[in-house]
C-alpha atoms as a PDB file:
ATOM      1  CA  UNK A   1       9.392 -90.019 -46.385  1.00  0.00           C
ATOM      2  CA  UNK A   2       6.013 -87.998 -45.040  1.00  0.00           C
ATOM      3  CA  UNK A   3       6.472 -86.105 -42.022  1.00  0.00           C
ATOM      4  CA  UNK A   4       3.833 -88.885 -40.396  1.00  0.00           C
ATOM      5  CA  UNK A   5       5.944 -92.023 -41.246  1.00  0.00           C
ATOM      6  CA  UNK A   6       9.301 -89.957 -40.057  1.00  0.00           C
ATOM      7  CA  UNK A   7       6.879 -89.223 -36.789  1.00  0.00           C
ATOM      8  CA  UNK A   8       5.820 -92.618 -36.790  1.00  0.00           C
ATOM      9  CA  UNK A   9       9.203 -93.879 -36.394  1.00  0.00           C
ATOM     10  CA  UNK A  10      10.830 -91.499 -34.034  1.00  0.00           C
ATOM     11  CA  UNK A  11       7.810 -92.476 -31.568  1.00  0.00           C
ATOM     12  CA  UNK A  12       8.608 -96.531 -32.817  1.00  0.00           C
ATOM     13  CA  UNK A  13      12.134 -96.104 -31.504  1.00  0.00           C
ATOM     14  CA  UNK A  14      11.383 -93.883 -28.705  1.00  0.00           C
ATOM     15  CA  UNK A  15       8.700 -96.232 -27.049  1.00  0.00           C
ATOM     16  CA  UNK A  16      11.501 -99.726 -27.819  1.00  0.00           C
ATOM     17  CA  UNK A  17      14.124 -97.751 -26.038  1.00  0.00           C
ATOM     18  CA  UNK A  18      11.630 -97.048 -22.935  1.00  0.00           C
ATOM     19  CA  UNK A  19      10.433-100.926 -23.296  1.00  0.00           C
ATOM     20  CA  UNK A  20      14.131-102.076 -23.041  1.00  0.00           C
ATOM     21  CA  UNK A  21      14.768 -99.535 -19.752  1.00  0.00           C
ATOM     22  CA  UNK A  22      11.534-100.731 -18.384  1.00  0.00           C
ATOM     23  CA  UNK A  23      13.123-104.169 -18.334  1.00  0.00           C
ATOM     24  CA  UNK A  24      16.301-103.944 -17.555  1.00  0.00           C
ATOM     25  CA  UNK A  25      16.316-100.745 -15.180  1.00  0.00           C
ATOM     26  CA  UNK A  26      13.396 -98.701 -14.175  1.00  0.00           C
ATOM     27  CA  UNK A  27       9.761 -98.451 -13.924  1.00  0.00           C
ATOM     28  CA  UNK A  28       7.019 -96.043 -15.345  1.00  0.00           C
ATOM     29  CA  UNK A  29       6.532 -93.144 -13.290  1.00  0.00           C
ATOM     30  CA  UNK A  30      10.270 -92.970 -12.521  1.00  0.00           C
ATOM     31  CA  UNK A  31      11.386 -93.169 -16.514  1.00  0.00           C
ATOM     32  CA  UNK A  32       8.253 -90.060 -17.616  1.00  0.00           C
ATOM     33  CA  UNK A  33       9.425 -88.167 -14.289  1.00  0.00           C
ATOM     34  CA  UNK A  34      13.571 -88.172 -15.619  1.00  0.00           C
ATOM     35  CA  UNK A  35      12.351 -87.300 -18.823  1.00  0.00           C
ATOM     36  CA  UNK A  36       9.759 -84.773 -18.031  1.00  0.00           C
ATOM     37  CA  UNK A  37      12.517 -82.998 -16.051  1.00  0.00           C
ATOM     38  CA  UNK A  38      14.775 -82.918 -18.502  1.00  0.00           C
ATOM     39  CA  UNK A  39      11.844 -81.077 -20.524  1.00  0.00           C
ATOM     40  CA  UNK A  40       9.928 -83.601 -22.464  1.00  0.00           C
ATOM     41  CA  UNK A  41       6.450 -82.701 -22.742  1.00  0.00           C
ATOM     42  CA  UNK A  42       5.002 -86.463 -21.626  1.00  0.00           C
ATOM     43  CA  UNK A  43       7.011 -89.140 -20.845  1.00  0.00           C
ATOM     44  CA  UNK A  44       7.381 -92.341 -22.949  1.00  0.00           C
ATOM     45  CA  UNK A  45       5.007 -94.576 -20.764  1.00  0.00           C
ATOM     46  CA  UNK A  46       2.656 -91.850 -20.599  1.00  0.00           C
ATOM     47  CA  UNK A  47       2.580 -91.522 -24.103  1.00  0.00           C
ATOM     48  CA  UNK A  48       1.692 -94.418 -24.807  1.00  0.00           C
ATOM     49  CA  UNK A  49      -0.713 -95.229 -22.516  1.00  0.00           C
ATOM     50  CA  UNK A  50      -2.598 -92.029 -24.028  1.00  0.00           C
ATOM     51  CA  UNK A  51      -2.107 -93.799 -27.760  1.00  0.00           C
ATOM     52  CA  UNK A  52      -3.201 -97.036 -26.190  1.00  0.00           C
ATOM     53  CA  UNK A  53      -0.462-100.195 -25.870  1.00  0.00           C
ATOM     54  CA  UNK A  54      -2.713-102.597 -28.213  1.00  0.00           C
ATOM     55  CA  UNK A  55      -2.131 -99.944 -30.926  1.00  0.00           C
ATOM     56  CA  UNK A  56       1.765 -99.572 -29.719  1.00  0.00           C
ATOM     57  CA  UNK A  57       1.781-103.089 -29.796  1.00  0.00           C
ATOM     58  CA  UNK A  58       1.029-103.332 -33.111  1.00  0.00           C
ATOM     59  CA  UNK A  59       3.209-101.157 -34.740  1.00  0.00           C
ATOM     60  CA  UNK A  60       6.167-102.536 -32.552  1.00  0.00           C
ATOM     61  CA  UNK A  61       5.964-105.866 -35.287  1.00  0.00           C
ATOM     62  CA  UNK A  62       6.996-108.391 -32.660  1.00  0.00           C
ATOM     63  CA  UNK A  63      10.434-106.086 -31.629  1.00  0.00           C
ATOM     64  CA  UNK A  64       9.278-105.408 -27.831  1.00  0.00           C
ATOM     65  CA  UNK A  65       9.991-107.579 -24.476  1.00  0.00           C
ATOM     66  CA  UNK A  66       7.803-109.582 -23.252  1.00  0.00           C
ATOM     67  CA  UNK A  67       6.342-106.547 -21.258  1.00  0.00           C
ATOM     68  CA  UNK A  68       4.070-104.991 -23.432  1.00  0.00           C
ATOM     69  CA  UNK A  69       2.037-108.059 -25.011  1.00  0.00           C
ATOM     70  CA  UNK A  70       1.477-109.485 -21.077  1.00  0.00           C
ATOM     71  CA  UNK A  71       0.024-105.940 -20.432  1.00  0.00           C
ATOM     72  CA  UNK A  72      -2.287-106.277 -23.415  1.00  0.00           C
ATOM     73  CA  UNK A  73      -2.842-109.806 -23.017  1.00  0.00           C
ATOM     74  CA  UNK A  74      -4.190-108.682 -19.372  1.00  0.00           C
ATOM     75  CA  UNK A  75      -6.349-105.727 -20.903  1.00  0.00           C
ATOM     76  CA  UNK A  76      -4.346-103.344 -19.882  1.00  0.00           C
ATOM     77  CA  UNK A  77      -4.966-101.270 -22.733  1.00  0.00           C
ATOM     78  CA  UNK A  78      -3.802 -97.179 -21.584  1.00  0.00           C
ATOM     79  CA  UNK A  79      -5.949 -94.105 -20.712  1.00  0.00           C
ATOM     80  CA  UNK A  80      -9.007 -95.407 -22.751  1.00  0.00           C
ATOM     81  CA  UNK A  81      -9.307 -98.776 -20.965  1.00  0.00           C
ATOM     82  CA  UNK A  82      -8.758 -97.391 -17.607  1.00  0.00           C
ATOM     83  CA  UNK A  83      -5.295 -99.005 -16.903  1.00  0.00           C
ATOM     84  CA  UNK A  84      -1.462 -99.248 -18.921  1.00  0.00           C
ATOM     85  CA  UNK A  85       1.173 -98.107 -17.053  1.00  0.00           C
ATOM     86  CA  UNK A  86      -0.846 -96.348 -14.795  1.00  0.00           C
ATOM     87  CA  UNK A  87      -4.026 -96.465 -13.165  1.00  0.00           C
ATOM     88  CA  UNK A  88      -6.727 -93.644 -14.658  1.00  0.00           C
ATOM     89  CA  UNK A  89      -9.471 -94.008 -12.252  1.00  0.00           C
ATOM     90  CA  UNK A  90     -12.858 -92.579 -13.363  1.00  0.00           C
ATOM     91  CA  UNK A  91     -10.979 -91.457 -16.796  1.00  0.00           C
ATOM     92  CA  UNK A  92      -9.304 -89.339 -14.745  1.00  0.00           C
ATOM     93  CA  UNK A  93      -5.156 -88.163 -14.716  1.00  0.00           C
ATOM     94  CA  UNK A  94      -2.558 -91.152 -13.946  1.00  0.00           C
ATOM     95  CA  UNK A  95      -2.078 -92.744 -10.919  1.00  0.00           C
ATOM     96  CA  UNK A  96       1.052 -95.026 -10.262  1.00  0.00           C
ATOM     97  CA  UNK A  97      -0.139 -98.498 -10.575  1.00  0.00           C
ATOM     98  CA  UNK A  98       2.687-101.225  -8.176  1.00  0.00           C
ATOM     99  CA  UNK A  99       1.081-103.922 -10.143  1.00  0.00           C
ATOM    100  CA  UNK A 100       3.020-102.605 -12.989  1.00  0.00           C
ATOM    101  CA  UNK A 101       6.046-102.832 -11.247  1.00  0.00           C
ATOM    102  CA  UNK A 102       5.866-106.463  -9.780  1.00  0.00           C
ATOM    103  CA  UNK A 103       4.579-107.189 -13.740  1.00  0.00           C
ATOM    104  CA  UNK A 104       7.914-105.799 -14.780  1.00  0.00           C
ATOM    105  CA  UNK A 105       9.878-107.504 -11.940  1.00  0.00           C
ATOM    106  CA  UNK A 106       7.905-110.654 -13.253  1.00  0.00           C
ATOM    107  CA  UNK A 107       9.154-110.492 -16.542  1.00  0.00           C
ATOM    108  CA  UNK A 108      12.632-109.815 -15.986  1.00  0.00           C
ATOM    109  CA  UNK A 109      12.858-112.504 -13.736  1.00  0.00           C
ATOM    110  CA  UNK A 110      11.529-114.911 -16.086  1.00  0.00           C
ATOM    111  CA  UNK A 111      13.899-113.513 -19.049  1.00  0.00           C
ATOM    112  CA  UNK A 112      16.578-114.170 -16.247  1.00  0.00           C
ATOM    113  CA  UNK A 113      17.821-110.345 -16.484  1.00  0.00           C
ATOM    114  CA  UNK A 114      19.828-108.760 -13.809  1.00  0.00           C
ATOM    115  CA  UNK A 115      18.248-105.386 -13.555  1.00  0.00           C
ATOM    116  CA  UNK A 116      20.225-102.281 -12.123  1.00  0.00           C
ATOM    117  CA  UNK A 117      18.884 -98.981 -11.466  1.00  0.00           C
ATOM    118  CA  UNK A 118      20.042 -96.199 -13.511  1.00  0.00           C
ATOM    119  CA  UNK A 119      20.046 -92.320 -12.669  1.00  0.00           C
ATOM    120  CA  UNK A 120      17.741 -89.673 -13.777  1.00  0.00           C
ATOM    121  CA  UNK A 121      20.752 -88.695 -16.040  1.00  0.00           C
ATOM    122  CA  UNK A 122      21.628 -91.707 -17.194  1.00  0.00           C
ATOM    123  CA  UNK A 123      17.784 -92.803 -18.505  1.00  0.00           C
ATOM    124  CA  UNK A 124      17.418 -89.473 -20.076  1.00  0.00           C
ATOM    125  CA  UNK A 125      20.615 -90.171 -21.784  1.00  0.00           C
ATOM    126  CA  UNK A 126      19.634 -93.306 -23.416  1.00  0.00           C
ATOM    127  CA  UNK A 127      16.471 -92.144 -24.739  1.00  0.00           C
ATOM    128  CA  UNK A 128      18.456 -89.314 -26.243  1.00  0.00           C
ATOM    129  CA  UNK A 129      21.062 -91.755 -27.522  1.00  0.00           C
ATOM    130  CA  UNK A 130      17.830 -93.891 -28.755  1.00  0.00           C
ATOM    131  CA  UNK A 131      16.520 -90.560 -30.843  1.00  0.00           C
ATOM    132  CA  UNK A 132      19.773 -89.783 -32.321  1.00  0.00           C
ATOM    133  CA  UNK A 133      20.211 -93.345 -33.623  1.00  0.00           C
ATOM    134  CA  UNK A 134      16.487 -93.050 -35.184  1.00  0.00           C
ATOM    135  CA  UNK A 135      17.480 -89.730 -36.466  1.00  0.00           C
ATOM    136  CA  UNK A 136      20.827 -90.726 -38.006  1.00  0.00           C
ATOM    137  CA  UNK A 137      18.915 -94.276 -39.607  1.00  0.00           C
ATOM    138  CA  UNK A 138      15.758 -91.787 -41.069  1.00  0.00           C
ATOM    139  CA  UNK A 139      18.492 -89.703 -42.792  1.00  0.00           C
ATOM    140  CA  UNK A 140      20.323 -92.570 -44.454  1.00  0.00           C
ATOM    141  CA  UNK A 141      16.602 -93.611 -45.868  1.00  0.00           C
ATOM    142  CA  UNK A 142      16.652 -90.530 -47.085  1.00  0.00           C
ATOM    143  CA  UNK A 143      14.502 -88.361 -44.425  1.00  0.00           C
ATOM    144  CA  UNK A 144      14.958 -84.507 -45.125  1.00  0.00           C
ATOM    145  CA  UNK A 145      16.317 -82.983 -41.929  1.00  0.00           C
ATOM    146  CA  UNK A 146      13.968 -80.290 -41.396  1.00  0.00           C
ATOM    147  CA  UNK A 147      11.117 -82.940 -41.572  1.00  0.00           C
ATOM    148  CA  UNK A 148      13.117 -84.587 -39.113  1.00  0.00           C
ATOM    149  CA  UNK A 149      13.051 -81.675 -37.109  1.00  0.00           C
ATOM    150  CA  UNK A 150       9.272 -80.485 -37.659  1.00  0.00           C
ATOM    151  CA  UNK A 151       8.295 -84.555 -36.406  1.00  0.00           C
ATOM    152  CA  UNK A 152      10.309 -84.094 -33.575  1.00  0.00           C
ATOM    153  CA  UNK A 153       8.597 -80.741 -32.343  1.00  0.00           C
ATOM    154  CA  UNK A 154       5.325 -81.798 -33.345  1.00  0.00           C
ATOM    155  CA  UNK A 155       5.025 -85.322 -33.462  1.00  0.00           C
ATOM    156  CA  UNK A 156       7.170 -87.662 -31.446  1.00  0.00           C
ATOM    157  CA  UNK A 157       4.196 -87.712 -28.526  1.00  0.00           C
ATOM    158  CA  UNK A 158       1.147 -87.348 -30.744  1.00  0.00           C
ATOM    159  CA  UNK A 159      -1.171 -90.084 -31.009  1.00  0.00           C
END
């Protein structure tokens, strides 16, 4: 595997395990803000926002809650369409958007999921346990480790 498709899918599994905490536990700006304290450069939302969700969307191949194709569907497209997971007013740095929030809400509701808040800890966790079960699936395809480790230093947030 090229260091780009081992990137690819370290971001791939790092942006479904965000999806699947935005609907069952958390929102945006609370899930980048856990992980940016634990020392992630950008957090997941963030990230993609900055890639754009109609190109997340498409890589994702139909594995993503109903979250992310509403947002689309809505034209809420990231940084370069003014509006994702946050607001970028004027082009400018992110804003927290509480229409994202009720849109989450919204969907969870009509999936009928309980949601329960999680800790800082505990989010940060999951996305960790997320990577390592990417990591441990790219080696059985036969990823070399230090490309592994290169994509995750250089590539898990790149666009």
């Amino acid at each position: 595997m090229t260091e780009a498709e081992v990137a690819a899918a370290l971001q791939d599994s790092f942006w479904l395990a965000a999806d699947r905490l935005l609907m069952f536990h958390t929102n945006p700006w609370e899930l980048d803000e856990a992980l940016e304290a634990a020392g992630y450069a950008m957090g997941p939302c963030a990230a993609m926002d900055l890639l754009g969700l109609d190109v997340v969307l498409d890589r994702r191949q139909g594995a993503a809650s109903p979250i992310l194709p509403r947002m689309v569907a809505e034209g809420r497209m990231g940084k370069k369409g003014g509006v994702g997971h946050y607001r970028y007013p004027g082009g400018g740095g992110a804003v927290i958007d509480p229409l994202i929030e009720d849109l989450i809400l919204e969907e969870a509701w009509f999936a009928k999921v309980t949601r329960h808040d999680l800790s800082d800890a505990e989010l940060v966790a999951r996305m960790q346990a997320a990577q390592a079960a990417a990591v441990g699936q790219l080696l059985g395809q036969g990823a070399q480790p230090e490309v592994i480790s290169r994509a995750c230093r250089t590539g898990l947030y790149a666009p």
